[in-house]
N, C-alpha and C. Protein backbone atom coordinates (compact mmCIF):
# COMPACT_ATOMS: atom_id res chain seq x y z
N UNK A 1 -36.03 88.29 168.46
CA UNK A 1 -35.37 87.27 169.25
C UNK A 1 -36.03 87.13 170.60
N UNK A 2 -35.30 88.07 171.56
CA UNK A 2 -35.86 87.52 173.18
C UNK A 2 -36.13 88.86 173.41
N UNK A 3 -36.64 89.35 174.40
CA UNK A 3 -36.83 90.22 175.75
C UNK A 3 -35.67 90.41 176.34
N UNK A 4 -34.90 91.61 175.97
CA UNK A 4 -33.41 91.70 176.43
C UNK A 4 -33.94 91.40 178.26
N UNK A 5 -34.97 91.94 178.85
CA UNK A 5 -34.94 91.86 180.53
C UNK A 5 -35.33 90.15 180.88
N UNK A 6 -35.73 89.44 179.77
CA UNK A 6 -35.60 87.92 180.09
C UNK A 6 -34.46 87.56 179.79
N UNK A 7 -33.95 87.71 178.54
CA UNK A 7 -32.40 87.47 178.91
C UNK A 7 -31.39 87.69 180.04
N UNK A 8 -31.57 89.10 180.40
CA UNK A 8 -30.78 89.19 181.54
C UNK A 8 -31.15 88.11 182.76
N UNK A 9 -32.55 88.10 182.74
CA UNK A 9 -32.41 87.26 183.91
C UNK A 9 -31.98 86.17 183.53
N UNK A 10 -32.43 85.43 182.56
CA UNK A 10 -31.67 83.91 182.24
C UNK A 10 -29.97 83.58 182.87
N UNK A 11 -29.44 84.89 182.34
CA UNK A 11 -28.08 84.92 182.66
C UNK A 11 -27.92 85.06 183.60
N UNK A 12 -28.68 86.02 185.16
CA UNK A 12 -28.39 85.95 186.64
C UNK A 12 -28.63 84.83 186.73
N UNK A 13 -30.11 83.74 186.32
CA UNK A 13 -30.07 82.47 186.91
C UNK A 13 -29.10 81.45 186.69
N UNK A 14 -28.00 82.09 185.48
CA UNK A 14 -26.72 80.61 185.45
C UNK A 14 -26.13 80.66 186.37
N UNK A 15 -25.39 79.63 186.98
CA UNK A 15 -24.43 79.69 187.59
C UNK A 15 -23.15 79.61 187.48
N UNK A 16 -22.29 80.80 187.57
CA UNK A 16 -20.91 80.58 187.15
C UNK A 16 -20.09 80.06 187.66
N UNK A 17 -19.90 79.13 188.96
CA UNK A 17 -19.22 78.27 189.39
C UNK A 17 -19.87 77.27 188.64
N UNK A 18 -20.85 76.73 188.41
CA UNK A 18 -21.44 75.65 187.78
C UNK A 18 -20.63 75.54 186.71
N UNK A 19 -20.70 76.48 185.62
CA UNK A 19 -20.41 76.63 183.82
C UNK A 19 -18.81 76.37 184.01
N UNK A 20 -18.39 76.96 185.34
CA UNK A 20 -16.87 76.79 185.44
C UNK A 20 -16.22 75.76 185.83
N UNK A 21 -16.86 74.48 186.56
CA UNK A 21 -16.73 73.40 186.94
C UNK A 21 -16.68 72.21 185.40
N UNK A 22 -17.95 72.56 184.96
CA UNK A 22 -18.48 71.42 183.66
C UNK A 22 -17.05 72.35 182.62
N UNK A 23 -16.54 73.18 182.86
CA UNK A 23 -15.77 74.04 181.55
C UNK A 23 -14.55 72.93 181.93
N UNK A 24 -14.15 72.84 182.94
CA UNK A 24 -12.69 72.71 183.46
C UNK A 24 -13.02 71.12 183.02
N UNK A 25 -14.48 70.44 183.68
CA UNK A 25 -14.15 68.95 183.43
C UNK A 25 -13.96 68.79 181.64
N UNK A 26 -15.08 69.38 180.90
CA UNK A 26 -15.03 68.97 179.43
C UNK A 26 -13.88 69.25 178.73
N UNK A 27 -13.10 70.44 179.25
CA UNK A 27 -11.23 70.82 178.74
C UNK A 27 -10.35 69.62 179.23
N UNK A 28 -10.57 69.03 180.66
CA UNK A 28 -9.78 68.06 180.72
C UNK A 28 -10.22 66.14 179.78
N UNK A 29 -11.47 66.96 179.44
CA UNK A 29 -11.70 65.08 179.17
C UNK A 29 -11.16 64.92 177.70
N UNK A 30 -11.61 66.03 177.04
CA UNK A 30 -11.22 66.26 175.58
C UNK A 30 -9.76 66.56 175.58
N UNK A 31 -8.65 67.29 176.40
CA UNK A 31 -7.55 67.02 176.24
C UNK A 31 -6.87 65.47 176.64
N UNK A 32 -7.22 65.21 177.28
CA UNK A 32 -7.27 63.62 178.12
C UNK A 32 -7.04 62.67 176.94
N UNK A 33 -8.55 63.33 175.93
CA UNK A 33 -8.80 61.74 174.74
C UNK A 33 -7.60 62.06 173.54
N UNK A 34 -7.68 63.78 173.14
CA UNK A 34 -6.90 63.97 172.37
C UNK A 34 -5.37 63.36 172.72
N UNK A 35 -4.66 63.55 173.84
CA UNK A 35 -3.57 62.98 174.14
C UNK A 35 -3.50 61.36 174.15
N UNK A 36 -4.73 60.72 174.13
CA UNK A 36 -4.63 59.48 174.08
C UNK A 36 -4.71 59.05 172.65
N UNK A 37 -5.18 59.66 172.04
CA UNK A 37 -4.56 59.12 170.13
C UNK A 37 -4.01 59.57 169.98
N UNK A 38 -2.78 60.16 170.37
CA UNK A 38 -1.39 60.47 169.77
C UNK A 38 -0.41 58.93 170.47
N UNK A 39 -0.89 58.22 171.34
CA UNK A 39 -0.04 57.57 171.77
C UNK A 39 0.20 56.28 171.04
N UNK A 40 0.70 55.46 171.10
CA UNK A 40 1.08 54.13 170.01
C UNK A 40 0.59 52.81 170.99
N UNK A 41 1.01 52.90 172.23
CA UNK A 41 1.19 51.81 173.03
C UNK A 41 -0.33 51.74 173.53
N UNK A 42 -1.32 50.51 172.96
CA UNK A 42 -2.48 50.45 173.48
C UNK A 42 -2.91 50.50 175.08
N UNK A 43 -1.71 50.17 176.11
CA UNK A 43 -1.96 50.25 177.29
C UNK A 43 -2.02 51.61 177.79
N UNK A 44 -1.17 52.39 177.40
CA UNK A 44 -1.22 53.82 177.56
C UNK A 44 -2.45 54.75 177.35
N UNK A 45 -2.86 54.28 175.95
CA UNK A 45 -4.41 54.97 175.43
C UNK A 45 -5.26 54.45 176.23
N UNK A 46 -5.55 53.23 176.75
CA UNK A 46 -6.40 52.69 177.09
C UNK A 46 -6.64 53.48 178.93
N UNK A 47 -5.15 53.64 179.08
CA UNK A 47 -5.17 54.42 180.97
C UNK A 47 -5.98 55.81 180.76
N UNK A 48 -5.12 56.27 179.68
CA UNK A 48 -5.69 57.64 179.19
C UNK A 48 -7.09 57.93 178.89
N UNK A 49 -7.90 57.08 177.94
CA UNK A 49 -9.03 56.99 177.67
C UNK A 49 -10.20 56.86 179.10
N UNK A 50 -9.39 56.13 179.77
CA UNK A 50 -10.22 55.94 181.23
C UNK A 50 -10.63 57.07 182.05
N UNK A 51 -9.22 57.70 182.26
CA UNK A 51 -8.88 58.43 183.39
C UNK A 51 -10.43 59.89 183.58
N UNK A 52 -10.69 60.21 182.18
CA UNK A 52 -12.05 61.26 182.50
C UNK A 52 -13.17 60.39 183.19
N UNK A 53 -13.54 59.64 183.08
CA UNK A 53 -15.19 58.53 183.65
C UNK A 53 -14.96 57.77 184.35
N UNK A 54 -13.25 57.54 185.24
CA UNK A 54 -13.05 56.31 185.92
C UNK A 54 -14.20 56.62 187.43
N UNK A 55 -14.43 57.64 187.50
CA UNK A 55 -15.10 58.20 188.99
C UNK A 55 -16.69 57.38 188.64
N UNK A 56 -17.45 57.79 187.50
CA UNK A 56 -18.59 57.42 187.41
C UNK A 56 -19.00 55.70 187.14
N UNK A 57 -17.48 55.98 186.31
CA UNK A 57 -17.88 53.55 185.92
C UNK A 57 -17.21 53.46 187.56
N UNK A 58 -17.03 53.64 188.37
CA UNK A 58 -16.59 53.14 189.68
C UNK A 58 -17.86 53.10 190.37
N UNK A 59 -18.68 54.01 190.19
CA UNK A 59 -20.32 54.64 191.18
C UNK A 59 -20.90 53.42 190.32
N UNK A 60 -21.24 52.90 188.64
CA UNK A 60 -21.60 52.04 188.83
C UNK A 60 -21.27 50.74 188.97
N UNK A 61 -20.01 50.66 189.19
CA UNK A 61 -19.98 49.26 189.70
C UNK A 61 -20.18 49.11 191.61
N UNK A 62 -19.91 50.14 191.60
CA UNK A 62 -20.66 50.48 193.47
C UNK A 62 -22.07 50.07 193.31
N UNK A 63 -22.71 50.35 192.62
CA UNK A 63 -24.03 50.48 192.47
C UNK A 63 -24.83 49.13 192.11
N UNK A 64 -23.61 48.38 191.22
CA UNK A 64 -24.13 47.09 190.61
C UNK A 64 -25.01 46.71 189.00
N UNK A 65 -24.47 48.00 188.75
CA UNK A 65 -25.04 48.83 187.39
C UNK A 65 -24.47 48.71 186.02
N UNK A 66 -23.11 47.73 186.16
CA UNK A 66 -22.06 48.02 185.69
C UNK A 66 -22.11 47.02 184.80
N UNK A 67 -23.50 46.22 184.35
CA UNK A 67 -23.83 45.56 183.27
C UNK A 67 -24.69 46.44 182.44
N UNK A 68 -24.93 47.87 182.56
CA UNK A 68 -25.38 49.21 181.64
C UNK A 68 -24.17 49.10 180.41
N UNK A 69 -23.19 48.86 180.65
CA UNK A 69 -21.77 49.20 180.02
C UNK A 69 -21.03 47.96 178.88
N UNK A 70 -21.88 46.33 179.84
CA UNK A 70 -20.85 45.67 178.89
C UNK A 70 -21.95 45.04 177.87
N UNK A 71 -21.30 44.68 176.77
CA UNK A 71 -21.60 44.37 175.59
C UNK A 71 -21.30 45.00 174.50
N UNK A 72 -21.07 44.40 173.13
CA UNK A 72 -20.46 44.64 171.82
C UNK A 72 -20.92 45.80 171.75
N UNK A 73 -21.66 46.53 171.89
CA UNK A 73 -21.56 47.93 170.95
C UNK A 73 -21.56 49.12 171.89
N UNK A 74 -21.07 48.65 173.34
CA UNK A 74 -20.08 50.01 173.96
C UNK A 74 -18.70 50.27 173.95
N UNK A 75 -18.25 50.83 172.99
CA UNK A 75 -17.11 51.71 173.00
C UNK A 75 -16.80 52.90 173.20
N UNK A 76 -16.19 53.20 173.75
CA UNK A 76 -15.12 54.54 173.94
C UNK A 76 -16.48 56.05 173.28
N UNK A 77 -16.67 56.00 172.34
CA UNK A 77 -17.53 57.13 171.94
C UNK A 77 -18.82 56.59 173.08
N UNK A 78 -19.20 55.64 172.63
CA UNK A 78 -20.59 55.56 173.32
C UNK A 78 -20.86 55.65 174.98
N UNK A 79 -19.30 54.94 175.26
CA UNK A 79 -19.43 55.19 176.67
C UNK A 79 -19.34 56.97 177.43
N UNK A 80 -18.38 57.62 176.37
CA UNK A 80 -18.02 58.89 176.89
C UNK A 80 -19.63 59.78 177.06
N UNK A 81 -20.64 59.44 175.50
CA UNK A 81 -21.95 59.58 175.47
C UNK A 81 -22.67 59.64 177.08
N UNK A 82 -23.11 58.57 177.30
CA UNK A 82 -23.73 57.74 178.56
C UNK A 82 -23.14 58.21 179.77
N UNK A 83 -21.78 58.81 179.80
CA UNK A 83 -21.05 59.16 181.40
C UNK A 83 -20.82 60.73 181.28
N UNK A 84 -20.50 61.28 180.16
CA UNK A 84 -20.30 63.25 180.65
C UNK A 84 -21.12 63.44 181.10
N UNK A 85 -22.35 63.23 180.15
CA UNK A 85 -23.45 64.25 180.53
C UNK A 85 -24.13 64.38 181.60
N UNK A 86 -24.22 63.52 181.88
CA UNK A 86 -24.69 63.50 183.73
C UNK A 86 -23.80 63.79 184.82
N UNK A 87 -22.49 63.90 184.51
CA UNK A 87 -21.65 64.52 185.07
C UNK A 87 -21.18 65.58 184.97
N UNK A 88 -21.81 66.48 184.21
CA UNK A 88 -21.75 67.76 183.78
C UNK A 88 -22.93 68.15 184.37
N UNK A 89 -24.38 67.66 184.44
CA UNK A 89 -24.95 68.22 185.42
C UNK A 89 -25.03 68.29 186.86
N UNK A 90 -24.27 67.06 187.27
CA UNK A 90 -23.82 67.29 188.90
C UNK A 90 -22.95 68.18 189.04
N UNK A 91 -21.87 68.63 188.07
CA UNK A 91 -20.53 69.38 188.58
C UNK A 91 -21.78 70.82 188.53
N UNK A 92 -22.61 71.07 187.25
CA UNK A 92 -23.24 72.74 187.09
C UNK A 92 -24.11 72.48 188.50
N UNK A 93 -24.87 71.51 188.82
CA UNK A 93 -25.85 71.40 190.28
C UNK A 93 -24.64 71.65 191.34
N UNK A 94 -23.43 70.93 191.62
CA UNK A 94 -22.89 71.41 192.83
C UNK A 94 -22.46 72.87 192.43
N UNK A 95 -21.47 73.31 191.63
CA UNK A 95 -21.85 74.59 191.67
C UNK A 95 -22.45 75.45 192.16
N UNK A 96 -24.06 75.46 191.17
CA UNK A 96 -25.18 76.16 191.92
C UNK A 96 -25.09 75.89 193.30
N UNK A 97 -25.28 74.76 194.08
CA UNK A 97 -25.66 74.68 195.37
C UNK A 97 -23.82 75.92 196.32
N UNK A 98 -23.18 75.58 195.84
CA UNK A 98 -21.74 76.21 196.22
C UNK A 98 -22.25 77.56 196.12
N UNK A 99 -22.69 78.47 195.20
CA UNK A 99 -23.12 79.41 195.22
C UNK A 99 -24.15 79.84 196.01
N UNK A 100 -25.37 79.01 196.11
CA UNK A 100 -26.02 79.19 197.27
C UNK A 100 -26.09 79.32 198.45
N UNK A 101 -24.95 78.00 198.88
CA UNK A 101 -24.35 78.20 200.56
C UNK A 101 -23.69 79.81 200.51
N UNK A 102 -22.51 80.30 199.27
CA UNK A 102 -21.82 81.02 199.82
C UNK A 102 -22.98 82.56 200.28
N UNK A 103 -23.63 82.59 199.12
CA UNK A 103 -24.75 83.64 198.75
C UNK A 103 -25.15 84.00 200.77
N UNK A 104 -26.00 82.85 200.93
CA UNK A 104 -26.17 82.96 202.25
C UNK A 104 -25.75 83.21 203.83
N UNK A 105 -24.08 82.74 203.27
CA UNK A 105 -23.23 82.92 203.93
C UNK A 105 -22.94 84.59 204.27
N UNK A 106 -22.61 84.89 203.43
CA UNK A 106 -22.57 86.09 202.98
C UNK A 106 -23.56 87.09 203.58
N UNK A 107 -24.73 87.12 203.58
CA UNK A 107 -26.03 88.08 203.71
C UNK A 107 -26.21 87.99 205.30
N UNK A 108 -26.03 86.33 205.70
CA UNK A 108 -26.24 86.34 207.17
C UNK A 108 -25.07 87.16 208.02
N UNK A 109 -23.76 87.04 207.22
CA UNK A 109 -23.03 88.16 208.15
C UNK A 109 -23.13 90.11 208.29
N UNK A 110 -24.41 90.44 207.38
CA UNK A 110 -24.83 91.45 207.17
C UNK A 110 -25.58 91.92 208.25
């Protein structure tokens, strides 16, 4: 397999505020959708379905971007596609950087 001493390091280089940020968003988006097909009333699913990506379809319509999104063959799967994942690497990047400030924080009061 690997080099148990490359592994280890692999694992000092994750960041566990990072893994713990993207953990908390992907538990809430997937409970979010699951609770939204149990519901009957299309307005309800439809709030529900929103509520995980409303932050990022907001950045692109800030942005002016927000013709990425319309046309017949974006739906709900495809859009969720196109918006976690890049938001899973800003939440693991702020993380890391959170860890870094504190890291430093830390050493300079040494």
């Amino acid at each position: 397999m690997g080099d148990p001493v490359r592994l280890n390091m692999m694992r000092k280089n994750l960041s566990t505020t990072g893994i713990v940020l993207v953990t908390i968003y992907l538990a809430t988006c997937i409970g979010l959708v699951a609770y939204a097909q149990t519901l009957g009333d299309p307005k309800s699913k439809f709030l529900f379905l929103q509520l995980p990506i409303v932050l990022q379809h907001a950045l692109l319509v800030e942005l002016d971007l927000n013709n990425l999104l319309l046309g017949d063959s974006w739906h709900w799967p495809t859009t969720y596609l196109a918006l976690v994942p890049p938001m899973c690497v800003i939440l693991y990047l702020i993380g890391r950087l959170l860890e870094f400030i504190f890291s430093k924080l830390i050493h300079r009061r040494k």
